[in-house]
N, C-alpha and C. Protein backbone atom coordinates (compact mmCIF):
# COMPACT_ATOMS: atom_id res chain seq x y z
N UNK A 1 35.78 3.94 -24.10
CA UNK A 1 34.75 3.35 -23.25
C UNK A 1 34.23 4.36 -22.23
N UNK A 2 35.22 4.81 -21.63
CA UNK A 2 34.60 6.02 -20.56
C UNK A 2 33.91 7.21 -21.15
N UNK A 3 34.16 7.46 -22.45
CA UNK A 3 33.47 8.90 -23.24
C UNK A 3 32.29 8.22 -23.44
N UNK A 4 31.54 7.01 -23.80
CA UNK A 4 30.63 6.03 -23.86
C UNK A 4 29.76 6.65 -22.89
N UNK A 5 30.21 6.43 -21.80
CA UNK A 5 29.33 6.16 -20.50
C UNK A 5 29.26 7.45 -19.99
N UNK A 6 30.34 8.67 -20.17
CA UNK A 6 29.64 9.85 -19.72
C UNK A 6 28.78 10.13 -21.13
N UNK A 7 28.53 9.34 -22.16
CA UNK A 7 27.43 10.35 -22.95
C UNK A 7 26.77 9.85 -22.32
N UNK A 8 26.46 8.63 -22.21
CA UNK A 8 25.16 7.91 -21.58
C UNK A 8 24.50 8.69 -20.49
N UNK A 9 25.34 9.19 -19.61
CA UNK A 9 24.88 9.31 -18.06
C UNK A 9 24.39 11.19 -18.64
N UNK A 10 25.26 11.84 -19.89
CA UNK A 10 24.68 13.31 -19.94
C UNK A 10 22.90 13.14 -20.41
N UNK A 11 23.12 12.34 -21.85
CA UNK A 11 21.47 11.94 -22.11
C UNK A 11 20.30 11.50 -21.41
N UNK A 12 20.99 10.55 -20.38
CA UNK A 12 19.84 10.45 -19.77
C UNK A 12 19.54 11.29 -18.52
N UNK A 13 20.33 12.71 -17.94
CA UNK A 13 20.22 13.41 -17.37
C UNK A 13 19.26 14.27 -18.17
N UNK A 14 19.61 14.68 -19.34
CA UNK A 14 18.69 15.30 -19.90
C UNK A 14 17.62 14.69 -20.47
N UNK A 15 17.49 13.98 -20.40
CA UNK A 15 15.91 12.84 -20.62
C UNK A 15 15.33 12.70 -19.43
N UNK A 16 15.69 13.18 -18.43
CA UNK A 16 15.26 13.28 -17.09
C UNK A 16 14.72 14.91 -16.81
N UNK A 17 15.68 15.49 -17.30
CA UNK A 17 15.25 17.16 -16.95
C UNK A 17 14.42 17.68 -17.51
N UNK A 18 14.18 17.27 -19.11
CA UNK A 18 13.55 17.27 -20.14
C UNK A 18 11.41 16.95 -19.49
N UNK A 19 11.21 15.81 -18.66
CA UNK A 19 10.53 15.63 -18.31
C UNK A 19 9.72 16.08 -17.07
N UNK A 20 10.57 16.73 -16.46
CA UNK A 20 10.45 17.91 -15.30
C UNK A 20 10.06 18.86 -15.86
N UNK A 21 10.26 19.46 -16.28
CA UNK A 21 9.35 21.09 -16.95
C UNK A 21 9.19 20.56 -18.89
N UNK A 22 8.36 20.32 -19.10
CA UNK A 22 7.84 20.88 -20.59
C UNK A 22 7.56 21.73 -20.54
N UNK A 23 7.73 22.07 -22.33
CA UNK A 23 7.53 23.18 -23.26
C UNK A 23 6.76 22.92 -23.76
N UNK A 24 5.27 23.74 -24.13
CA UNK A 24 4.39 23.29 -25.30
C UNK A 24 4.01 24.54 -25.86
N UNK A 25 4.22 24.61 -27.54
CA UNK A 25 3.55 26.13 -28.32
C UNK A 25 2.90 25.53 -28.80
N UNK A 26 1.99 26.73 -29.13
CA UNK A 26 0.60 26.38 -29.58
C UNK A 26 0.59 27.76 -30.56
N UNK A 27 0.34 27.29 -32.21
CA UNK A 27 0.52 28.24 -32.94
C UNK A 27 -0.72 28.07 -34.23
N UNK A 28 -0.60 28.98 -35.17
CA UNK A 28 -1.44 28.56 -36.55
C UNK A 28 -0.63 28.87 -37.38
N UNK A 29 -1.21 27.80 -38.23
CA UNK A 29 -0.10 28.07 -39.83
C UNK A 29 -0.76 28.98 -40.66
N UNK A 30 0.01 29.04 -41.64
CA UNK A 30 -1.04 30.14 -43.00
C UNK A 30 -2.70 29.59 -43.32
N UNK A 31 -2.62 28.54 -43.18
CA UNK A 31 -4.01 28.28 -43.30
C UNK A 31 -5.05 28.25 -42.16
N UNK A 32 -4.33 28.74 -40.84
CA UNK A 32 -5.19 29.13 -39.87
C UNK A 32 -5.74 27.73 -38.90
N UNK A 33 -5.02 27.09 -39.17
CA UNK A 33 -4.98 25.39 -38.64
C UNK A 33 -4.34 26.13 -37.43
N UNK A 34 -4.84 25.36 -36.08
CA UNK A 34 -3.95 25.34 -34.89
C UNK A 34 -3.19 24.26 -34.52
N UNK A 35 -1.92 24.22 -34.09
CA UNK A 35 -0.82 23.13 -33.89
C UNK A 35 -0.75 23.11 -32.37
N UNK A 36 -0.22 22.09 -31.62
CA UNK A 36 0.51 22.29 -30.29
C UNK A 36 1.37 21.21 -30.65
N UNK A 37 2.55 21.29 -30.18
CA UNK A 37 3.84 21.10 -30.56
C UNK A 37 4.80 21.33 -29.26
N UNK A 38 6.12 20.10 -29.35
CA UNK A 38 6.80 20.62 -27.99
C UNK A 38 8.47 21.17 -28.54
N UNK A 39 8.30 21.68 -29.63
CA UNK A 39 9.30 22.33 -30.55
C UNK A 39 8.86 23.94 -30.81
N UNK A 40 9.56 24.76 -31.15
CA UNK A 40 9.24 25.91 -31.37
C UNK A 40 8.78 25.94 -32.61
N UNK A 41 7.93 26.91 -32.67
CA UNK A 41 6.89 27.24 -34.36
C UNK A 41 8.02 28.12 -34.95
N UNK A 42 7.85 27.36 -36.34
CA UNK A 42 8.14 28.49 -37.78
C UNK A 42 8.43 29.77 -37.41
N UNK A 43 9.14 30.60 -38.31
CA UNK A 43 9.40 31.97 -38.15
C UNK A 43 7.97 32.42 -38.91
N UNK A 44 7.09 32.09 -39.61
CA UNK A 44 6.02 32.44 -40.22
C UNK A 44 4.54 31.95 -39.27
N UNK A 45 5.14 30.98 -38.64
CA UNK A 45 3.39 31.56 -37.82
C UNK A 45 3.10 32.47 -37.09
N UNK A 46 1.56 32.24 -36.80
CA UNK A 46 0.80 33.53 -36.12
C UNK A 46 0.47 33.00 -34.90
N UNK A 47 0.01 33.82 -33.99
CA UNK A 47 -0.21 33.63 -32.95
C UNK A 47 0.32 32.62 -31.80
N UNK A 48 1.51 32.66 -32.22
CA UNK A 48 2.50 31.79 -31.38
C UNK A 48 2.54 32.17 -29.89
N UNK A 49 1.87 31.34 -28.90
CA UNK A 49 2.36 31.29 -27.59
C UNK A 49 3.34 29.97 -26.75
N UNK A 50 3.60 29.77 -26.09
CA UNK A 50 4.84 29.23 -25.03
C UNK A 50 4.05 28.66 -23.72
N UNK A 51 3.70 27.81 -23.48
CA UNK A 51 3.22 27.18 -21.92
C UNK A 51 4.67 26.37 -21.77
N UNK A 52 4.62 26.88 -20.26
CA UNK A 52 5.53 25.90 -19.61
C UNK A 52 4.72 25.03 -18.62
N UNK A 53 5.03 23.48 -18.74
CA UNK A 53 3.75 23.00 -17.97
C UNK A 53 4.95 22.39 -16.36
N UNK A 54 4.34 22.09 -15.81
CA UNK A 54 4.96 21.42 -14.62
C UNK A 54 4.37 20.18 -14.41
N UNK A 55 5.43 19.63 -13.53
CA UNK A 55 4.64 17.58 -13.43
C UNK A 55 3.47 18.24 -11.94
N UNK A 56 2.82 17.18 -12.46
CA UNK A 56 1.49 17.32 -11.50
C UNK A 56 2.32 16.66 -10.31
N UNK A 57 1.81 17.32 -9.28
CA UNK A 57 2.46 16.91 -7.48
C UNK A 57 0.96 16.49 -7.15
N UNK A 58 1.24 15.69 -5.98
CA UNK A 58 0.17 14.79 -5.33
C UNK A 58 0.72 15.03 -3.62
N UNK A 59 -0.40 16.14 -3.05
CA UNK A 59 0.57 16.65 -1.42
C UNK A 59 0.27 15.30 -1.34
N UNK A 60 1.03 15.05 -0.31
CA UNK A 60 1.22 13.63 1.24
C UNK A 60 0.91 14.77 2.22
N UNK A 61 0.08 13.83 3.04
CA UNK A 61 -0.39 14.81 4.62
C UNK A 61 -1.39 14.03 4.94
N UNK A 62 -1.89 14.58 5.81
CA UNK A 62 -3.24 14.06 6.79
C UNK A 62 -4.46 13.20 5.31
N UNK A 63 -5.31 12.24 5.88
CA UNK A 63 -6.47 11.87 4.59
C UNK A 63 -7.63 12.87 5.47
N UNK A 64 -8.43 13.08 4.63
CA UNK A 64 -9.71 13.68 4.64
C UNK A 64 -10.22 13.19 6.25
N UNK A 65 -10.42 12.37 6.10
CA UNK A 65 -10.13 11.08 7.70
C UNK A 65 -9.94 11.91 8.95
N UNK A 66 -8.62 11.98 8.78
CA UNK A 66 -7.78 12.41 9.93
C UNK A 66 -7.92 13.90 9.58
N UNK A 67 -7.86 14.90 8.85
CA UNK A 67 -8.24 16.17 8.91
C UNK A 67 -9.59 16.54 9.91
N UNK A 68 -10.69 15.98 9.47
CA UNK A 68 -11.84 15.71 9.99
C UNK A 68 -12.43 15.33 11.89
N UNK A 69 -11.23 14.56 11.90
CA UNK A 69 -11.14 13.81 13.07
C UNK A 69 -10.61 15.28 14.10
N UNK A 70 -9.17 15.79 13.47
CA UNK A 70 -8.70 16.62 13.85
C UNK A 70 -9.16 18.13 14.17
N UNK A 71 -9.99 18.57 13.21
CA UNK A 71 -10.91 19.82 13.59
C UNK A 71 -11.92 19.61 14.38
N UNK A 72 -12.95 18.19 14.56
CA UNK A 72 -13.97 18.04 15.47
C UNK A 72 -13.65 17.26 16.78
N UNK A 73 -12.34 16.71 16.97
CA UNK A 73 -11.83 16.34 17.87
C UNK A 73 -10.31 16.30 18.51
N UNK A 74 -9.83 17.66 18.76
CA UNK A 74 -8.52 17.75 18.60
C UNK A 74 -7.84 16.68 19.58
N UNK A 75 -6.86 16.16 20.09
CA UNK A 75 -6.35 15.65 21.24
C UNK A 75 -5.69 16.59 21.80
N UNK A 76 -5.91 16.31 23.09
CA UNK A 76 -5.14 16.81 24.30
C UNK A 76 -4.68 15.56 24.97
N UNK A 77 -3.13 15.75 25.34
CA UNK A 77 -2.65 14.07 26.55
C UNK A 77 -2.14 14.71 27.54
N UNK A 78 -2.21 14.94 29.20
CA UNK A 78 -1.36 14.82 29.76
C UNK A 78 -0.42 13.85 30.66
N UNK A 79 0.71 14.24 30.65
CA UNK A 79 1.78 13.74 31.41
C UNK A 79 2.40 13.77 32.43
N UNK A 80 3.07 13.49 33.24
CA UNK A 80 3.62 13.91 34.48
C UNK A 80 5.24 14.60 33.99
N UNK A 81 5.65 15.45 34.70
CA UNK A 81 6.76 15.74 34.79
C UNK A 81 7.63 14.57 34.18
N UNK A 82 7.83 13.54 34.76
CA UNK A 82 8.46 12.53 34.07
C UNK A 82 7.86 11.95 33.45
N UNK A 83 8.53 11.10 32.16
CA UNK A 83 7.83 10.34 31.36
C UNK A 83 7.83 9.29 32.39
N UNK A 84 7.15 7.98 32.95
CA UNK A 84 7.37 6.61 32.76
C UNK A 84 7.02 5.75 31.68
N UNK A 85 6.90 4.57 31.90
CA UNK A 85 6.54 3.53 31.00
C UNK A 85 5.44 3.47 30.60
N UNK A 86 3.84 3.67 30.99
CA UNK A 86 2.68 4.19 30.63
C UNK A 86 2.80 5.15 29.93
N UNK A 87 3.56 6.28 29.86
CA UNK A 87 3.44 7.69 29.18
C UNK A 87 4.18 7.63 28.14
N UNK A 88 5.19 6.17 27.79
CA UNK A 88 5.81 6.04 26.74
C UNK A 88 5.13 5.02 25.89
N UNK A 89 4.50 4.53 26.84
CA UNK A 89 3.22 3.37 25.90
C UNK A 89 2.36 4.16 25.00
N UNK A 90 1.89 5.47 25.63
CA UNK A 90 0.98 6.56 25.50
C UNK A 90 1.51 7.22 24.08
N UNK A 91 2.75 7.80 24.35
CA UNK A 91 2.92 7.92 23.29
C UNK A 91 3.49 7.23 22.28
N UNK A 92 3.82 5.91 22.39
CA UNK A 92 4.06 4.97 21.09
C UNK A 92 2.89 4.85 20.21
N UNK A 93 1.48 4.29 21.35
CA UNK A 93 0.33 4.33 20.47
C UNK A 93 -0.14 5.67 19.59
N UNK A 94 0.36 7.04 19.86
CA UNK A 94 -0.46 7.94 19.36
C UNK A 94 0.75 7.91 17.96
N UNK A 95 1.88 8.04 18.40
CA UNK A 95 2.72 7.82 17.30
C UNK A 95 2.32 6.83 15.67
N UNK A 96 2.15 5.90 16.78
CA UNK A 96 2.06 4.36 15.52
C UNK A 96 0.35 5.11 15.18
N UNK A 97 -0.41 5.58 15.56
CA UNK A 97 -1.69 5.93 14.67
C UNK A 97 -1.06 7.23 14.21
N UNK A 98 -0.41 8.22 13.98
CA UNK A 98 0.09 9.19 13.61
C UNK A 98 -0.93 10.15 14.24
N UNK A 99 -1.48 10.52 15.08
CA UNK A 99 -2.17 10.96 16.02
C UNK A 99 -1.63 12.49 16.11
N UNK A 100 -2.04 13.40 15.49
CA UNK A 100 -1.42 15.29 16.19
C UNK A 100 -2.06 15.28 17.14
N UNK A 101 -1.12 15.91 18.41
CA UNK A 101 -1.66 16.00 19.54
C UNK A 101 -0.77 17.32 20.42
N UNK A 102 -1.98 18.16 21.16
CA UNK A 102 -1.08 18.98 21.99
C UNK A 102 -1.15 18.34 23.69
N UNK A 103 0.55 18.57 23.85
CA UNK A 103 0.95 17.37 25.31
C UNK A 103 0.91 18.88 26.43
N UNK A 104 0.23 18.15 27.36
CA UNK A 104 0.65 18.82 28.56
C UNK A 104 0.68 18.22 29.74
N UNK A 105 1.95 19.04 30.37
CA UNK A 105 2.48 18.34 31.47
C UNK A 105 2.16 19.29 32.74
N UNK A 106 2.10 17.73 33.42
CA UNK A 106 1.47 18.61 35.18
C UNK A 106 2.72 18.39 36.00
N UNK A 107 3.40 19.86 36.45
CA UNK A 107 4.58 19.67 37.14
C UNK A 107 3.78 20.97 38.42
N UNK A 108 2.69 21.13 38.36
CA UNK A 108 2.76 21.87 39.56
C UNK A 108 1.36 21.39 40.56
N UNK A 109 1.21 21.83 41.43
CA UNK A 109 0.29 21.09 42.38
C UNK A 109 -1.50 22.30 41.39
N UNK A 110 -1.32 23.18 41.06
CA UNK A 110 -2.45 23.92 40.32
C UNK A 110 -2.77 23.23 39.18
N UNK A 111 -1.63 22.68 38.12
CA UNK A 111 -2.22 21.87 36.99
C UNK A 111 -3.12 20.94 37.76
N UNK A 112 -2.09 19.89 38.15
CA UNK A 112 -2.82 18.51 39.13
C UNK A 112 -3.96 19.06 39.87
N UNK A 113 -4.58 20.30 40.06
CA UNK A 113 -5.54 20.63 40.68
C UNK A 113 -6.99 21.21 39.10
N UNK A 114 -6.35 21.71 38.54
CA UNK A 114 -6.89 21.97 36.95
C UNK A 114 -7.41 20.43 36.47
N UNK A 115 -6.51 19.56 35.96
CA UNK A 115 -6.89 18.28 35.79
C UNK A 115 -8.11 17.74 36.45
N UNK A 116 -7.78 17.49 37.56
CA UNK A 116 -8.96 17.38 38.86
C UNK A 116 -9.94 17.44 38.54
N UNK A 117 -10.17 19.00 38.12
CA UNK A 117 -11.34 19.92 37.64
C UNK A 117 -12.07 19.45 36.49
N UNK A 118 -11.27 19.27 35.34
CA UNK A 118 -11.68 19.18 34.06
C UNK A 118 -12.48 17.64 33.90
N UNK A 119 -11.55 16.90 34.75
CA UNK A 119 -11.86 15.02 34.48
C UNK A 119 -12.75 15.26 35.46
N UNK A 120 -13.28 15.83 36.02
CA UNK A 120 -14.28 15.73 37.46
C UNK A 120 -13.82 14.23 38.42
N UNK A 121 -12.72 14.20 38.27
CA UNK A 121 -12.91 12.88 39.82
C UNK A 121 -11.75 13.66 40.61
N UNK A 122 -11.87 12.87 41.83
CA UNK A 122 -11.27 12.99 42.78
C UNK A 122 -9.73 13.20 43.05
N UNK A 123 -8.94 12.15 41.93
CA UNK A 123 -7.48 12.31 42.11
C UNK A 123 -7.15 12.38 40.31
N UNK A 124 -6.21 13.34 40.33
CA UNK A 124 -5.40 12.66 39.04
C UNK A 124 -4.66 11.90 38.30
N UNK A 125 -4.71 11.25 37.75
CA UNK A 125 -3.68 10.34 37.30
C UNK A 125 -3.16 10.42 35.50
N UNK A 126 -2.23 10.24 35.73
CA UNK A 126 -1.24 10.49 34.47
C UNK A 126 -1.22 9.43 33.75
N UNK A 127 -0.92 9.05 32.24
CA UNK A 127 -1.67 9.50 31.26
C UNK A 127 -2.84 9.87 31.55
N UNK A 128 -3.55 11.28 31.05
CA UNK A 128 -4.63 11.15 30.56
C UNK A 128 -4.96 11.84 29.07
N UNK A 129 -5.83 12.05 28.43
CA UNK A 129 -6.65 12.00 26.99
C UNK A 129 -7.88 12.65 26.92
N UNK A 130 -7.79 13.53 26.03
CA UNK A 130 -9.30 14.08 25.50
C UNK A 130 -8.98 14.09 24.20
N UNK A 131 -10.20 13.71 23.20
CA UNK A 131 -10.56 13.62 22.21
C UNK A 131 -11.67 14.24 21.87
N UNK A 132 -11.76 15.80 21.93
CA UNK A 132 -13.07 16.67 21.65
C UNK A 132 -14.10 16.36 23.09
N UNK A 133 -14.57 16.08 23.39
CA UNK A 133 -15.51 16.10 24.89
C UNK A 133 -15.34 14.87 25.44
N UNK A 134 -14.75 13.73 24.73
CA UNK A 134 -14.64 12.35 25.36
C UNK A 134 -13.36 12.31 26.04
N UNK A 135 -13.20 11.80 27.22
CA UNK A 135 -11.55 11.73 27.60
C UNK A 135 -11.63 10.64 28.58
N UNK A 136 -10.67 10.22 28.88
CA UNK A 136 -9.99 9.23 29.94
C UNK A 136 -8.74 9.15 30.54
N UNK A 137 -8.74 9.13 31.92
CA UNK A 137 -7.86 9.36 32.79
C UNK A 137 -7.16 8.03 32.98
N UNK A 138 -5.86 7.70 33.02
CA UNK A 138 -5.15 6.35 32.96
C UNK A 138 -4.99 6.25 31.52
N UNK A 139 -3.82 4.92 31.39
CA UNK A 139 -3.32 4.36 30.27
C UNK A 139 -3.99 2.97 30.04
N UNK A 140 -4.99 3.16 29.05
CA UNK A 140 -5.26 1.42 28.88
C UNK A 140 -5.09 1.21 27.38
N UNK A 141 -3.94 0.41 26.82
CA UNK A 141 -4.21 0.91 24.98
C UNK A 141 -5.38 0.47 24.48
N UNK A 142 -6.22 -0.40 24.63
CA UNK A 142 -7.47 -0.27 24.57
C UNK A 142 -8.87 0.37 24.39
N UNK A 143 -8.62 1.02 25.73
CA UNK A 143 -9.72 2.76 25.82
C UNK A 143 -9.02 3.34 25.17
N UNK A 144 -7.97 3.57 24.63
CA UNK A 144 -7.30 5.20 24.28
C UNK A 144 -8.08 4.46 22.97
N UNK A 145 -7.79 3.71 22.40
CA UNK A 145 -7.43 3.17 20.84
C UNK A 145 -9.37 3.51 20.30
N UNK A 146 -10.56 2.69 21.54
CA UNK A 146 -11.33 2.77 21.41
C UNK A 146 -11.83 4.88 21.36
N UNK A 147 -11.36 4.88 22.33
CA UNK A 147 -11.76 6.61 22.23
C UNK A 147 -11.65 7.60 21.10
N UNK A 148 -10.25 7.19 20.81
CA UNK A 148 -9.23 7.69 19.27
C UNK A 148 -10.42 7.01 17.96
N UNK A 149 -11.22 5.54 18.27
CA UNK A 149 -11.76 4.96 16.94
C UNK A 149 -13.08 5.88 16.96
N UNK A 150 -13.71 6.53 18.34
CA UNK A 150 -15.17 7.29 18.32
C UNK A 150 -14.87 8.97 17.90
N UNK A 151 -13.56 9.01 18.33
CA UNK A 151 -13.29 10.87 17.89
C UNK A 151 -13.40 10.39 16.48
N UNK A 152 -13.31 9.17 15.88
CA UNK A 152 -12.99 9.53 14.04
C UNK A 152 -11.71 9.09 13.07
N UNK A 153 -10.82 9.22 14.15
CA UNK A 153 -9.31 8.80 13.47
C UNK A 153 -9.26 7.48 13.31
N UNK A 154 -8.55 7.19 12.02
CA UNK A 154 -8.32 6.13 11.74
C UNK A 154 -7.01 5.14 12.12
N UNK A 155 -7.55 3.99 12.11
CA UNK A 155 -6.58 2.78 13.00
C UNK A 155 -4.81 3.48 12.42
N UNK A 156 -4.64 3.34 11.35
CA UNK A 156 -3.87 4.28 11.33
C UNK A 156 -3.66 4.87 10.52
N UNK A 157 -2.44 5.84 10.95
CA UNK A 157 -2.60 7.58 10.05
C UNK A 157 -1.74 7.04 8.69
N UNK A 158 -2.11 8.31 7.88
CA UNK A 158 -1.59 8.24 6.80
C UNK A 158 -0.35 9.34 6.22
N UNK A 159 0.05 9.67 7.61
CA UNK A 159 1.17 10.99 7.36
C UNK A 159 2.31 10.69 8.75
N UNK A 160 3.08 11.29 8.47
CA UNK A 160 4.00 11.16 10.04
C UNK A 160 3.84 11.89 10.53
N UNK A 161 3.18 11.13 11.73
CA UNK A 161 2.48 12.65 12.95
C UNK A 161 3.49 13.56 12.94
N UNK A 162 3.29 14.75 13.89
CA UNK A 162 4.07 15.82 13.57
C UNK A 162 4.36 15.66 15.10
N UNK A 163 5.22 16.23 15.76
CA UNK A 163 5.85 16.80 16.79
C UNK A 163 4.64 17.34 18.04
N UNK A 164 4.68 16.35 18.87
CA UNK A 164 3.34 17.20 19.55
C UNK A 164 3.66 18.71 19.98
N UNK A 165 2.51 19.38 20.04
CA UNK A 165 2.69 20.75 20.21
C UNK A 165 2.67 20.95 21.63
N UNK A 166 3.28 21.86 22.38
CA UNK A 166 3.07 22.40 23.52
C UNK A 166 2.06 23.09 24.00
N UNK A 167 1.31 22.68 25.07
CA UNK A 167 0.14 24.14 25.75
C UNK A 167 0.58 25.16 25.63
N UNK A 168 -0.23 26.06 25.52
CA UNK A 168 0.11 27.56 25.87
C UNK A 168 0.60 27.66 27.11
N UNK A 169 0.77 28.45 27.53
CA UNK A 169 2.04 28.39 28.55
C UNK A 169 0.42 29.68 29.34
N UNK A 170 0.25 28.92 31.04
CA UNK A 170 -1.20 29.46 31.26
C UNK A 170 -0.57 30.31 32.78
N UNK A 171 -0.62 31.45 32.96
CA UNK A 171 -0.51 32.59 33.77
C UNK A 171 -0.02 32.10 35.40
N UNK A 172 0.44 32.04 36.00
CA UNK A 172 0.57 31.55 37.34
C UNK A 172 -0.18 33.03 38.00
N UNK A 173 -0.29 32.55 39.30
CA UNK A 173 -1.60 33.39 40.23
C UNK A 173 -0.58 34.91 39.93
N UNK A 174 0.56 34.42 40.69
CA UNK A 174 1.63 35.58 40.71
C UNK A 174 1.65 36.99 39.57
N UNK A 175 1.65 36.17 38.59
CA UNK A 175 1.44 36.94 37.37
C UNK A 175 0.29 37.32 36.68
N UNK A 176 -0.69 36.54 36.71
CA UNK A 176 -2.06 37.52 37.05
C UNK A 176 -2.41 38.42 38.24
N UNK A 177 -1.42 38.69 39.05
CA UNK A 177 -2.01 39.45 40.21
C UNK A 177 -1.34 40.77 39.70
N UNK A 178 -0.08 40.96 38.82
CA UNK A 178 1.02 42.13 38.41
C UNK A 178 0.07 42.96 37.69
């Protein structure tokens, strides 16, 4: 009974491996007929060649969609030094849309003064979002979701976002002055 069941389990290993890489020759007989065949040709034919084919792969990744979205509207989010509960809302939603995004965090009084700059108002506030020239300062899942639906991306992604990326890491005065 057990010699049974390891033939079983060798055959259908090789009925498995077998289907992972084919063999196909492609030959002519004496009469100049062409064959393709997944056995080897006669010691008498001519022009015998050998393809090895492979199973067709289908990548998984971003859809056309979200590629699209992504080159004409990259995201940028920032954060505060600490996460709170808004900045984890922030990023659940970008998560659950599979959203690539580069995060940056304001831990010094020059970012929080940069920010300032960029959002043109008066104070900063954490979460905020750009989506190619559109952005918004605060957490509303709402606006983000609406902002995220005008950059292009879809309700949701079709890949597992990736790891947000880090800013470049941007010169302090100190070190532009060296």
């Amino acid at each position: 009974m057990k010699l049974h069941r390891l033939i079983c389990i060798v055959l259908a290993g090789a009925l498995c491996a077998g289907t992972a890489i084919a063999q196909t020759y492609k030959w002519k007989d004496a009469q100049g007929r062409t064959h393709y065949t997944d056995t080897p040709p006669p010691p008498d034919a001519r022009s015998a060649t050998e393809k090895k084919l492979q199973p067709s792969v289908v990548e998984q990744g971003a859809s056309y969609a979200e590629r699209e979205a992504m080159k004409n509207a990259p995201v940028t989010v920032w954060f505060g030094n600490e996460c709170d509960k808004l900045c984890e809302s922030a990023q659940a939603l970008l998560r659950e849309r599979a959203i690539a995004y580069t995060e940056q965090r304001i831990t010094s009084e020059e970012q929080k003064a940069a920010l300032v700059a960029r959002f043109k108002v008066k104070e900063a506030r954490v979460p905020a979002i750009a989506a190619g020239a559109d952005q918004l300062m605060g957490y509303s899942a709402d606006a983000w979701n609406r902002l995220l639906d005008r950059a292009g991306y879809p309700a949701k992604g079709s890949a597992k976002p990736p790891a947000p990326k880090p800013a470049a890491a941007e010169p302090t005065d100190g070190a532009a002055k060296q």
